[in-house]
PDB file of N, CA and C in Angstrom:
ATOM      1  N   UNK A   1      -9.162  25.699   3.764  1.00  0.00           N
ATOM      2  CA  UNK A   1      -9.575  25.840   2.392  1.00  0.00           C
ATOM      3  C   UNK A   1      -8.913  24.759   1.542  1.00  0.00           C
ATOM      4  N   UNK A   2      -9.167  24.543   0.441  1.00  0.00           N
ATOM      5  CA  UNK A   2      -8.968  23.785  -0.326  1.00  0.00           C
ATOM      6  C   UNK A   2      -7.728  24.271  -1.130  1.00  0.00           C
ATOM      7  N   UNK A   3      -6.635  23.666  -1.411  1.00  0.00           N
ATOM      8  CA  UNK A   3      -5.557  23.911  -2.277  1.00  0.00           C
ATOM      9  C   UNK A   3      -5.541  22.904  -3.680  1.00  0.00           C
ATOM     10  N   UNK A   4      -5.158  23.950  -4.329  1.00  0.00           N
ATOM     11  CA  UNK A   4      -4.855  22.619  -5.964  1.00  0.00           C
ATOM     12  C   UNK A   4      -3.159  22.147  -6.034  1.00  0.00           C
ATOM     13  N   UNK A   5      -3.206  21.099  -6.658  1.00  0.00           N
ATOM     14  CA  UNK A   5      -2.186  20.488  -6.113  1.00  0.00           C
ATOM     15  C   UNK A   5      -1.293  20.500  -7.540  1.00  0.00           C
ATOM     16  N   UNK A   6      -0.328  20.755  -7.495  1.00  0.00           N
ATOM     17  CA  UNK A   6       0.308  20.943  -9.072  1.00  0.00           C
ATOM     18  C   UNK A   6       0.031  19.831  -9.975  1.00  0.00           C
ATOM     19  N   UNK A   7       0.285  20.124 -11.131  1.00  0.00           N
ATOM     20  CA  UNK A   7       0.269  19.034 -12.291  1.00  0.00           C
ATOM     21  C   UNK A   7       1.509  18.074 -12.287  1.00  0.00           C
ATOM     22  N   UNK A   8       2.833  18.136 -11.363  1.00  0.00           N
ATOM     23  CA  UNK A   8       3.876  17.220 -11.204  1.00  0.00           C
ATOM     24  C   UNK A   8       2.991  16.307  -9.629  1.00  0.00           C
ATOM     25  N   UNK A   9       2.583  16.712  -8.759  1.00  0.00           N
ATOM     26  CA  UNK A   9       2.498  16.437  -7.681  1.00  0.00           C
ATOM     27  C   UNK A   9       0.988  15.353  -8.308  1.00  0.00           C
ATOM     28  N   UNK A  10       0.128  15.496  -9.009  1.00  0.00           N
ATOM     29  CA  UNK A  10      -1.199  15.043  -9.573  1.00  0.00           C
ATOM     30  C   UNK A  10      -0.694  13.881 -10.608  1.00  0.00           C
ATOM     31  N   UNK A  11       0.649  13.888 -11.427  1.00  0.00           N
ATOM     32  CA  UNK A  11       1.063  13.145 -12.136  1.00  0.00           C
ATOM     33  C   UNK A  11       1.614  12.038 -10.902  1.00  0.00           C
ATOM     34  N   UNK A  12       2.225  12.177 -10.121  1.00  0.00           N
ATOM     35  CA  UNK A  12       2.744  11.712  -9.113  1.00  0.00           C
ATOM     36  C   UNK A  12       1.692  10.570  -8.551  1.00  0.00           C
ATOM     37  N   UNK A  13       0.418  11.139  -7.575  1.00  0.00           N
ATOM     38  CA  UNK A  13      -0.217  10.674  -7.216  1.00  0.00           C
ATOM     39  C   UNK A  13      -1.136   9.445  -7.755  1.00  0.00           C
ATOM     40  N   UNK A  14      -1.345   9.999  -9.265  1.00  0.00           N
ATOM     41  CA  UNK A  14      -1.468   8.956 -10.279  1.00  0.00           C
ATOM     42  C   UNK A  14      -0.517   7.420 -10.353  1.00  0.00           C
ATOM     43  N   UNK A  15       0.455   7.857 -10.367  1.00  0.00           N
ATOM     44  CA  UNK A  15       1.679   7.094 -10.608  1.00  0.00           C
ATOM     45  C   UNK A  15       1.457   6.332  -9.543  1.00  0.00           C
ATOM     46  N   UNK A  16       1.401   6.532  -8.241  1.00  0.00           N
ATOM     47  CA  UNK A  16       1.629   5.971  -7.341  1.00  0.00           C
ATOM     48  C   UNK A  16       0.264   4.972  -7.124  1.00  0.00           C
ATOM     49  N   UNK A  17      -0.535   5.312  -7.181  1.00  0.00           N
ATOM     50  CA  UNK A  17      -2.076   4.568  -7.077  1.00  0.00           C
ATOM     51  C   UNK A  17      -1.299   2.979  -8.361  1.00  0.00           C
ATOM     52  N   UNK A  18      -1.376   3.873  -9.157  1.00  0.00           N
ATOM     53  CA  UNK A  18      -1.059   2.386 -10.248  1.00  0.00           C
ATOM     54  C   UNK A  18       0.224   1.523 -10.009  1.00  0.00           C
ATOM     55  N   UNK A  19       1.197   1.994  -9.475  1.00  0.00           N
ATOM     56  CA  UNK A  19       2.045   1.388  -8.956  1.00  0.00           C
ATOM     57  C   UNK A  19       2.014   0.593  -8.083  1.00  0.00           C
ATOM     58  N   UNK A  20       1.228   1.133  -7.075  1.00  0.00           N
ATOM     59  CA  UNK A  20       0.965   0.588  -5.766  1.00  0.00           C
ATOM     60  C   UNK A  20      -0.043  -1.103  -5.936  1.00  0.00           C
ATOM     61  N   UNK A  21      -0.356  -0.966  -6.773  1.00  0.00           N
ATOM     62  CA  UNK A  21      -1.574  -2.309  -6.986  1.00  0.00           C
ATOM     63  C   UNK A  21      -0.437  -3.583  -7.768  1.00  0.00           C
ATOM     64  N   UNK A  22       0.879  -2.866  -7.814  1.00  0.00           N
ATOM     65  CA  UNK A  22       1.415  -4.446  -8.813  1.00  0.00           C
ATOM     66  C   UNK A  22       2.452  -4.984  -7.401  1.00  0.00           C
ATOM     67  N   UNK A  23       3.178  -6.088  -8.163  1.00  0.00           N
ATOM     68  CA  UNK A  23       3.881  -6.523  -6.948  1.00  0.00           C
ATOM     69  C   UNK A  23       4.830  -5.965  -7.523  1.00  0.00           C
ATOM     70  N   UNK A  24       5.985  -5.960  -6.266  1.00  0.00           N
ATOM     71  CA  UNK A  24       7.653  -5.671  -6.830  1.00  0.00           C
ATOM     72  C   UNK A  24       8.097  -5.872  -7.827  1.00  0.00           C
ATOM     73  N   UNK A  25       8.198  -7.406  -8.333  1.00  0.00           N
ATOM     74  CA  UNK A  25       8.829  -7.898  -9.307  1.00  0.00           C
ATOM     75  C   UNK A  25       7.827  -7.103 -11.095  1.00  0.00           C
ATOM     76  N   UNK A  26       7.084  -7.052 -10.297  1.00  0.00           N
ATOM     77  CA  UNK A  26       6.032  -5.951 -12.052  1.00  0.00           C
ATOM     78  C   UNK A  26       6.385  -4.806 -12.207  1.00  0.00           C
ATOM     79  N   UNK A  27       6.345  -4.222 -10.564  1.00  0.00           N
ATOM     80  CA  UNK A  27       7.115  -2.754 -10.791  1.00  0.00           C
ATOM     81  C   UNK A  27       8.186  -2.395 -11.085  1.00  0.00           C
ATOM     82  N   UNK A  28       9.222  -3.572 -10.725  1.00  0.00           N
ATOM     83  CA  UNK A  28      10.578  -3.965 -11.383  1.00  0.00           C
ATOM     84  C   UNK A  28      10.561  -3.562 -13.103  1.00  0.00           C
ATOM     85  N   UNK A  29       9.693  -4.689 -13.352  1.00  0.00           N
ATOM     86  CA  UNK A  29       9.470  -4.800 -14.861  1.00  0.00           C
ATOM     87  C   UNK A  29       9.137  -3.762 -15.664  1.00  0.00           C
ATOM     88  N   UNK A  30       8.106  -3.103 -15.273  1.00  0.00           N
ATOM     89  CA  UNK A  30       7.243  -1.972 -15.791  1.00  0.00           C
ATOM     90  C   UNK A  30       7.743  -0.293 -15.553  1.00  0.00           C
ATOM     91  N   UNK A  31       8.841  -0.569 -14.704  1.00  0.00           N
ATOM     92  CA  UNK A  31       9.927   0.470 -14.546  1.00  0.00           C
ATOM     93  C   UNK A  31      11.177   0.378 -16.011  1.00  0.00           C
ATOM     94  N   UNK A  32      11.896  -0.863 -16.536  1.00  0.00           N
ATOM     95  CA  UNK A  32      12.680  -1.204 -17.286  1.00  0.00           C
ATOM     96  C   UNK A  32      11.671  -0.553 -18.548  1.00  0.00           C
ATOM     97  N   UNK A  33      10.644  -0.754 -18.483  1.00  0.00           N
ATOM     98  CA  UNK A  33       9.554  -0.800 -19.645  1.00  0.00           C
ATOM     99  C   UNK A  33       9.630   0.833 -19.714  1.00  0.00           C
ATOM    100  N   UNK A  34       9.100   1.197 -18.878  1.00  0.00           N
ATOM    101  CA  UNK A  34       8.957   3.259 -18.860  1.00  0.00           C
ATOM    102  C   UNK A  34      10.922   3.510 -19.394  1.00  0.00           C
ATOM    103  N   UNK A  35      10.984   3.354 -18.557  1.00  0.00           N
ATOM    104  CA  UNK A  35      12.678   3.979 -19.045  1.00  0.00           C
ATOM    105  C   UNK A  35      13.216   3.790 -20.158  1.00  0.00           C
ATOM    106  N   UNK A  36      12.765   2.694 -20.731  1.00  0.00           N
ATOM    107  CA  UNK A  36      12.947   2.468 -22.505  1.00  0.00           C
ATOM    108  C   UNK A  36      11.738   3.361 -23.084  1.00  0.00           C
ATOM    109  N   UNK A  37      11.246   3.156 -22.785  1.00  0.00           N
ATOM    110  CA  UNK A  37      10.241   4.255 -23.490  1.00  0.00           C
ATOM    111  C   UNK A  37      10.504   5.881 -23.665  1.00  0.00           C
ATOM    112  N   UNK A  38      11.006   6.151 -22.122  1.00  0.00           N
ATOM    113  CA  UNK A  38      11.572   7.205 -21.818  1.00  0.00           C
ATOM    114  C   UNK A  38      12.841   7.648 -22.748  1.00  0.00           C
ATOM    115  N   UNK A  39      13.434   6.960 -23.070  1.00  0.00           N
ATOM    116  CA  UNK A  39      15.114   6.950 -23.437  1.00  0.00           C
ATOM    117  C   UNK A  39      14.295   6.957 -25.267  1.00  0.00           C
ATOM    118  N   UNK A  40      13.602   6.233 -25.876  1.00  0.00           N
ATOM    119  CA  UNK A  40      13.338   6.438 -27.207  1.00  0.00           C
ATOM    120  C   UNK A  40      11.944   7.764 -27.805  1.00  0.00           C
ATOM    121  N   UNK A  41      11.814   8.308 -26.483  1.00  0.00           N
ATOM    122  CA  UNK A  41      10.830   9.908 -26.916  1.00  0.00           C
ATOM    123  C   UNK A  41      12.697  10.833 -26.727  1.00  0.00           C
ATOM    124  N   UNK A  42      13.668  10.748 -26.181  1.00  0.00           N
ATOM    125  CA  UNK A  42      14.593  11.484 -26.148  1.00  0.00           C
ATOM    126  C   UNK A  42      15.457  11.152 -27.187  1.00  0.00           C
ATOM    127  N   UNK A  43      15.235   9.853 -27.484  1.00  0.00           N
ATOM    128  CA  UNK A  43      16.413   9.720 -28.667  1.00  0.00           C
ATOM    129  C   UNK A  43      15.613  10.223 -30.261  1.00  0.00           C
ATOM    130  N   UNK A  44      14.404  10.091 -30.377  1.00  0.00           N
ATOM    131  CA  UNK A  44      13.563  10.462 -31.627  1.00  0.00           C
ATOM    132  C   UNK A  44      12.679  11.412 -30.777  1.00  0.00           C
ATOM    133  N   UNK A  45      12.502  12.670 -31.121  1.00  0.00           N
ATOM    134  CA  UNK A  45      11.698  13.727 -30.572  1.00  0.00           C
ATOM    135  C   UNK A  45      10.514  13.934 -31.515  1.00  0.00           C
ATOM    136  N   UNK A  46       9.504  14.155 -31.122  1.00  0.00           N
ATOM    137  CA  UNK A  46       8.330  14.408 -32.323  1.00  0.00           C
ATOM    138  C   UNK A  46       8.574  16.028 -32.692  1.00  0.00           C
ATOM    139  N   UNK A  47       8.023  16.100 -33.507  1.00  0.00           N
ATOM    140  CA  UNK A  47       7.982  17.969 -34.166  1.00  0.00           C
ATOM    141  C   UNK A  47       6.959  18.958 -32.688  1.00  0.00           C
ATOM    142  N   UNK A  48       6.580  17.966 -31.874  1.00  0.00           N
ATOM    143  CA  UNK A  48       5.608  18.802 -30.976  1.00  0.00           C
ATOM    144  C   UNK A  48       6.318  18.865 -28.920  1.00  0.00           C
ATOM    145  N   UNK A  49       7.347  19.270 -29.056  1.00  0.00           N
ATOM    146  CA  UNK A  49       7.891  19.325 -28.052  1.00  0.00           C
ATOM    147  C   UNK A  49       7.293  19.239 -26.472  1.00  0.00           C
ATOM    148  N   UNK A  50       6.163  19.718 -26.631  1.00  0.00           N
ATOM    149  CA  UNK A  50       5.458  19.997 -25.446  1.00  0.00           C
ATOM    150  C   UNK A  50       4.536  18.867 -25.206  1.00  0.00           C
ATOM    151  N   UNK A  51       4.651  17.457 -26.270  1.00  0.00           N
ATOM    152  CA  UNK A  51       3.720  16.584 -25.868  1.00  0.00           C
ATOM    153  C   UNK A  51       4.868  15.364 -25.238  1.00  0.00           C
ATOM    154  N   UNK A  52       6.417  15.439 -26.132  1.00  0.00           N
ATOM    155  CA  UNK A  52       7.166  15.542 -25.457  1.00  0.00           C
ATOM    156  C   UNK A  52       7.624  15.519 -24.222  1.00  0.00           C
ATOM    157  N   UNK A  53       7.732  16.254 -23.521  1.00  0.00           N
ATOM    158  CA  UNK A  53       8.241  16.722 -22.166  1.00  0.00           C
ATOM    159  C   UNK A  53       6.586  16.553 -21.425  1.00  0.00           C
ATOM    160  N   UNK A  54       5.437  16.378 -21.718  1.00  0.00           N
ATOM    161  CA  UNK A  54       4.429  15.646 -21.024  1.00  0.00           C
ATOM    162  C   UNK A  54       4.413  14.140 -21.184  1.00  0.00           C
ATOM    163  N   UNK A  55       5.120  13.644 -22.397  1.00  0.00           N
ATOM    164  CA  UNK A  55       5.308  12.332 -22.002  1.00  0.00           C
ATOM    165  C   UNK A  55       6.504  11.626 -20.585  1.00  0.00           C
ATOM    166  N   UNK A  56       7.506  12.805 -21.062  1.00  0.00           N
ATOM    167  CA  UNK A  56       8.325  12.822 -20.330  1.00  0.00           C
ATOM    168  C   UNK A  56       8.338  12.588 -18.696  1.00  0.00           C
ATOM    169  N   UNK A  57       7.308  13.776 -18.631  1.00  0.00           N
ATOM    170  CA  UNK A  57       6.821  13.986 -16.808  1.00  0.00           C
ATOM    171  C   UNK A  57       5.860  12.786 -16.661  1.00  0.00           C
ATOM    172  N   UNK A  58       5.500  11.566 -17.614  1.00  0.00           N
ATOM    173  CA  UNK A  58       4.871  10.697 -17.188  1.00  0.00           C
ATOM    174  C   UNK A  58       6.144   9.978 -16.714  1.00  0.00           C
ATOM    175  N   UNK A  59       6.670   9.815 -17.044  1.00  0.00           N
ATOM    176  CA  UNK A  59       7.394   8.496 -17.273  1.00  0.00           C
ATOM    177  C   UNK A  59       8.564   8.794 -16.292  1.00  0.00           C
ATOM    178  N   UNK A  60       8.723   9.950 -15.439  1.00  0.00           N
ATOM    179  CA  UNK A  60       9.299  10.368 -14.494  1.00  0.00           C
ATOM    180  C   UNK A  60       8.954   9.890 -13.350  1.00  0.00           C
ATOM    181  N   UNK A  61       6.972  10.461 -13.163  1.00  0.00           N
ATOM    182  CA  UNK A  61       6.580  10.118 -12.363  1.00  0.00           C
ATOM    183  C   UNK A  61       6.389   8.985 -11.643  1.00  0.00           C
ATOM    184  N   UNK A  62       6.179   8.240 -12.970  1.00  0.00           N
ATOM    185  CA  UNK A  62       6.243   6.027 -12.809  1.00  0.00           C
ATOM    186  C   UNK A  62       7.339   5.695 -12.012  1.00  0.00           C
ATOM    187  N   UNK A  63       8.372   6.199 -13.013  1.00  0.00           N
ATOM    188  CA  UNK A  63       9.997   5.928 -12.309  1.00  0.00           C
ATOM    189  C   UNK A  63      10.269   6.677 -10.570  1.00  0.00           C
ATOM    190  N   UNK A  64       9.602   7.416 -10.088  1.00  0.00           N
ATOM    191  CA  UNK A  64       9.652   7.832  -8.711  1.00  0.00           C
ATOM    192  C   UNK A  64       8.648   6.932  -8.127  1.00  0.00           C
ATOM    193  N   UNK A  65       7.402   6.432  -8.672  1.00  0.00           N
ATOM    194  CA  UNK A  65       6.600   5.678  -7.909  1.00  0.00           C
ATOM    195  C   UNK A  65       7.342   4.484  -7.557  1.00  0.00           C
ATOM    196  N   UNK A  66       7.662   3.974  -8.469  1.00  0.00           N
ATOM    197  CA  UNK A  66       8.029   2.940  -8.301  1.00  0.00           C
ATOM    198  C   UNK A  66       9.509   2.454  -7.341  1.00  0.00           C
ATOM    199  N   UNK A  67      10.410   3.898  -7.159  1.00  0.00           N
ATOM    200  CA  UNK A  67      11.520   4.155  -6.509  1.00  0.00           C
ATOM    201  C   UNK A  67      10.948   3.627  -5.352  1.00  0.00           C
ATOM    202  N   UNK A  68       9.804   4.635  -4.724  1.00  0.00           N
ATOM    203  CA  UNK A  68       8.786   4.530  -3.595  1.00  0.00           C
ATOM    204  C   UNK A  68       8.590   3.313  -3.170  1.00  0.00           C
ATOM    205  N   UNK A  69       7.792   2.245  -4.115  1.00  0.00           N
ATOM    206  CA  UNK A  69       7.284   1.195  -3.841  1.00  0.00           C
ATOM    207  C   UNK A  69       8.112   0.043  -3.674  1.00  0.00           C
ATOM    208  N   UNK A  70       9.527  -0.075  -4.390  1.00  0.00           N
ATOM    209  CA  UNK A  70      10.553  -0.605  -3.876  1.00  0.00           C
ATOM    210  C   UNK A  70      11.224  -0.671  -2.997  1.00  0.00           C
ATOM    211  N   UNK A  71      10.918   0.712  -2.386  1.00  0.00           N
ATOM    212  CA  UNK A  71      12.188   1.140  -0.978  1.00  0.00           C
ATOM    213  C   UNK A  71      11.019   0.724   0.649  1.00  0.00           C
ATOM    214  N   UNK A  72      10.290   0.300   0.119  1.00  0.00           N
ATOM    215  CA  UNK A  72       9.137   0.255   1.565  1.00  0.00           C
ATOM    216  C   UNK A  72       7.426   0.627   0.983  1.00  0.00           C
TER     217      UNK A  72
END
């Protein structure tokens, strides 16, 4: 049967498709890029918390893809 696959595991898979198409040295780059991004939704929070912590789980997911695509 068919299983649904969570919304971290679907953010993931995302991540990884787009990751997967740059070279190292972009994913390098575009990792520095998410994590600043990441670091200024935590340092200024919007009034809507929950769009928040979905930006958040993006920018998680990038940062694991890209762990991925660096290590092999």
């Amino acid at each position: 049967m068919f299983t649904r696959r969570s919304p971290d595991e679907q953010l993931l898979t995302e991540a990884r498709r787009r990751i997967g198409r740059m070279t190292p040295q972009a994913a390098r780059e575009y990792s520095i890029s998410v994590w600043a991004y990441g670091m200024r939704v935590a340092e200024n929070p919007s009034e809507h918390l929950e769009d928040d912590l979905g930006e958040m789980d993006l920018a998680l997911a990038a940062l694991q893809a890209v762990r991925e695509r660096l290590a092999g």
